[in-house]
N, C-alpha and C. Protein backbone atom coordinates (compact mmCIF):
# COMPACT_ATOMS: atom_id res chain seq x y z
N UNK A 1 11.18 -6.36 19.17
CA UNK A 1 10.80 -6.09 17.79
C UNK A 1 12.02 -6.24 16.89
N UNK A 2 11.94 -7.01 15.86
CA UNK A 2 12.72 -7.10 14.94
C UNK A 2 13.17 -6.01 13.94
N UNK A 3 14.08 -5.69 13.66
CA UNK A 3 14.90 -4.83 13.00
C UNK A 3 14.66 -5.25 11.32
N UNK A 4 15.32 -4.34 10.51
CA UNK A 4 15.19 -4.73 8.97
C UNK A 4 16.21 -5.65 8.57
N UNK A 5 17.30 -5.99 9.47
CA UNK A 5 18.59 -6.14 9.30
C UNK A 5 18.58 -8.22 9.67
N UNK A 6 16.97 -8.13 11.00
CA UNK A 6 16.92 -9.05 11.39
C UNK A 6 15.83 -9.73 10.58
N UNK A 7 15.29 -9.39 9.47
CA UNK A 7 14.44 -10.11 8.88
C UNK A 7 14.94 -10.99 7.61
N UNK A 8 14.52 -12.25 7.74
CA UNK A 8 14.77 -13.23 6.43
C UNK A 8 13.53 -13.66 6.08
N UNK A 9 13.32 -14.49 5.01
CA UNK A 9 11.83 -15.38 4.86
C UNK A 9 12.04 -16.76 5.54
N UNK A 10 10.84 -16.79 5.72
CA UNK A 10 10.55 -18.34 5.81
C UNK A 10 9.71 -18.99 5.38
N UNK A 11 9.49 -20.38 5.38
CA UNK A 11 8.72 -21.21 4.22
C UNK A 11 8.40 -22.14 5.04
N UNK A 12 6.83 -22.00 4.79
CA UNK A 12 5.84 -22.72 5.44
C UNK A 12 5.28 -24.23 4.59
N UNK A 13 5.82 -25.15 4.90
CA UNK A 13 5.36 -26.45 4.23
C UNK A 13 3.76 -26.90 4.27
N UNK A 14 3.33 -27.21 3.78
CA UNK A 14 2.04 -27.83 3.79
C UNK A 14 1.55 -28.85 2.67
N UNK A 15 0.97 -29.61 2.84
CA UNK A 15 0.69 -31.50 2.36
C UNK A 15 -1.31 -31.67 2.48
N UNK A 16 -1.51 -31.99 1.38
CA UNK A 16 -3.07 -32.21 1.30
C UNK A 16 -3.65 -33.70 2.08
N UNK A 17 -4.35 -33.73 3.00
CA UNK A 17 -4.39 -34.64 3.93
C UNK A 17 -5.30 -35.19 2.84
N UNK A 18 -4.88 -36.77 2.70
CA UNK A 18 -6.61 -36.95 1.99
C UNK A 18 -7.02 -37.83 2.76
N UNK A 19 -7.36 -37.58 3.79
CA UNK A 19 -8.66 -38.24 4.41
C UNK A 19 -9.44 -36.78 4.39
N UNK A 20 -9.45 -35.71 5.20
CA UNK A 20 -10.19 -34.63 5.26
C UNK A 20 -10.12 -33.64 3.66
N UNK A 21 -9.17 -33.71 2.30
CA UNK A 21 -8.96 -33.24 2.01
C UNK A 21 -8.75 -31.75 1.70
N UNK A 22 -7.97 -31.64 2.74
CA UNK A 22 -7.50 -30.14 3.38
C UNK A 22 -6.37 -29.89 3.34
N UNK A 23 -5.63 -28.76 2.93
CA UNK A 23 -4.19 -29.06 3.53
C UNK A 23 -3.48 -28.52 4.92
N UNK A 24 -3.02 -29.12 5.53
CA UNK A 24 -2.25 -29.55 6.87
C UNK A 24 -0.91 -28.78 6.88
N UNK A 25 -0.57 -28.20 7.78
CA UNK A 25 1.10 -27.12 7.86
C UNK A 25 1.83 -28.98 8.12
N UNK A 26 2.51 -29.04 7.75
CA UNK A 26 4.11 -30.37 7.56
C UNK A 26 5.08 -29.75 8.27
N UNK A 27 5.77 -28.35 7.91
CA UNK A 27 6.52 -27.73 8.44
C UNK A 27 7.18 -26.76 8.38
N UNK A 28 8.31 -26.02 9.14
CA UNK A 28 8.52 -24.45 8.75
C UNK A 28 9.64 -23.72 8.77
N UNK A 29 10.53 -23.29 7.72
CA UNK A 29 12.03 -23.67 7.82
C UNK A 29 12.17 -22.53 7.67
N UNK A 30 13.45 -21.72 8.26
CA UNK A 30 13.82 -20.53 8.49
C UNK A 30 15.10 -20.07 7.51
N UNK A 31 16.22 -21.17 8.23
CA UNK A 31 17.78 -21.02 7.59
C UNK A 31 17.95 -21.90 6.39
N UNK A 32 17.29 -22.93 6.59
CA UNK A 32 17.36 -24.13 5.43
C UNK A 32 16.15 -24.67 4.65
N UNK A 33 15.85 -24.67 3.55
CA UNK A 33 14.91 -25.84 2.81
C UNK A 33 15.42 -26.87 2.75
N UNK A 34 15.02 -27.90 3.07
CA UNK A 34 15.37 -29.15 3.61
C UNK A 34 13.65 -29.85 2.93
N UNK A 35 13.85 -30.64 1.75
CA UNK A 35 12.66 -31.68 1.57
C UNK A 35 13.14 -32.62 0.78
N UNK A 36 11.77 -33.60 0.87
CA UNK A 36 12.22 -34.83 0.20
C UNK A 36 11.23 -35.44 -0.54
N UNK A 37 10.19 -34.71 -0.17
CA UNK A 37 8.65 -35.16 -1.07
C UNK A 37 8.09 -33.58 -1.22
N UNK A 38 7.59 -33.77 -2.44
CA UNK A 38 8.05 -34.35 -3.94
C UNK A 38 8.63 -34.46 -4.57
N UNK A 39 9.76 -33.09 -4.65
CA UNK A 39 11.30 -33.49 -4.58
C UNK A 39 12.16 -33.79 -4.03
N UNK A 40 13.52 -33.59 -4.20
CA UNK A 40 14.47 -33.24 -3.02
C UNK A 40 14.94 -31.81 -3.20
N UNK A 41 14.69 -31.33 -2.53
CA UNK A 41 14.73 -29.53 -2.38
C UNK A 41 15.74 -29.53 -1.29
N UNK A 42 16.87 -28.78 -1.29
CA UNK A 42 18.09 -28.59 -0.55
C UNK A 42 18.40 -27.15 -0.57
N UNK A 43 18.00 -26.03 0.25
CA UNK A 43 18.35 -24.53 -0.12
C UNK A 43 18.42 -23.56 0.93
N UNK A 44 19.45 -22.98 1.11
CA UNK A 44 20.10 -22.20 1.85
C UNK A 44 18.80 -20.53 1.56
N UNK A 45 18.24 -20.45 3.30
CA UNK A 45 17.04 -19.24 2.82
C UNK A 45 17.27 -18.51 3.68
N UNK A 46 18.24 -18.38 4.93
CA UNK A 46 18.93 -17.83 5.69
C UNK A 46 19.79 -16.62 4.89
N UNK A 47 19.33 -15.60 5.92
CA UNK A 47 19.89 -14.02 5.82
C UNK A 47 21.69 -13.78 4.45
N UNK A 48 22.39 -14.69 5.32
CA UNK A 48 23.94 -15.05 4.53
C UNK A 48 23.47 -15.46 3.11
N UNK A 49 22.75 -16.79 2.94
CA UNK A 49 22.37 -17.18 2.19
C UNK A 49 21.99 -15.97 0.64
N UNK A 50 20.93 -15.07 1.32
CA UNK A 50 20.22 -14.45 0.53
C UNK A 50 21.12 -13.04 -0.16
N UNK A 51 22.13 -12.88 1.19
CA UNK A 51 23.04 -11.73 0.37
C UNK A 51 23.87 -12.21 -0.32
N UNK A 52 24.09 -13.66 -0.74
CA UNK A 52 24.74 -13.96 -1.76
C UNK A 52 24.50 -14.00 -3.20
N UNK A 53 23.34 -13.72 -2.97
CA UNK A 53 22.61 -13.61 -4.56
C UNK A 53 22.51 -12.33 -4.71
């Protein structure tokens, strides 16, 4: 079991399939935002990260 100390967010990607038009999980980033469609999104979401703000 995870601790309070051990919790960060994470960010769940997801993309509208259009053949079924549904949307589909793409992917799921813990320490880093890392994208490139639709933007380029580059962001530190890791624990360090977050006590810097």
């Amino acid at each position: 079991m995870a601790g309070p100390s051990d919790r960060h967010p994470g960010v769940r990607v997801h993309e509208i399939d259009p053949v079924n038009r549904t949307y589909t999980l793409t992917g799921g980033h813990h320490d880093k935002l890392d994208l490139r469609m639709p933007y380029d999104i580059d962001v530190g979401i890791g624990s360090d990260a977050l006590k810097a703000l």
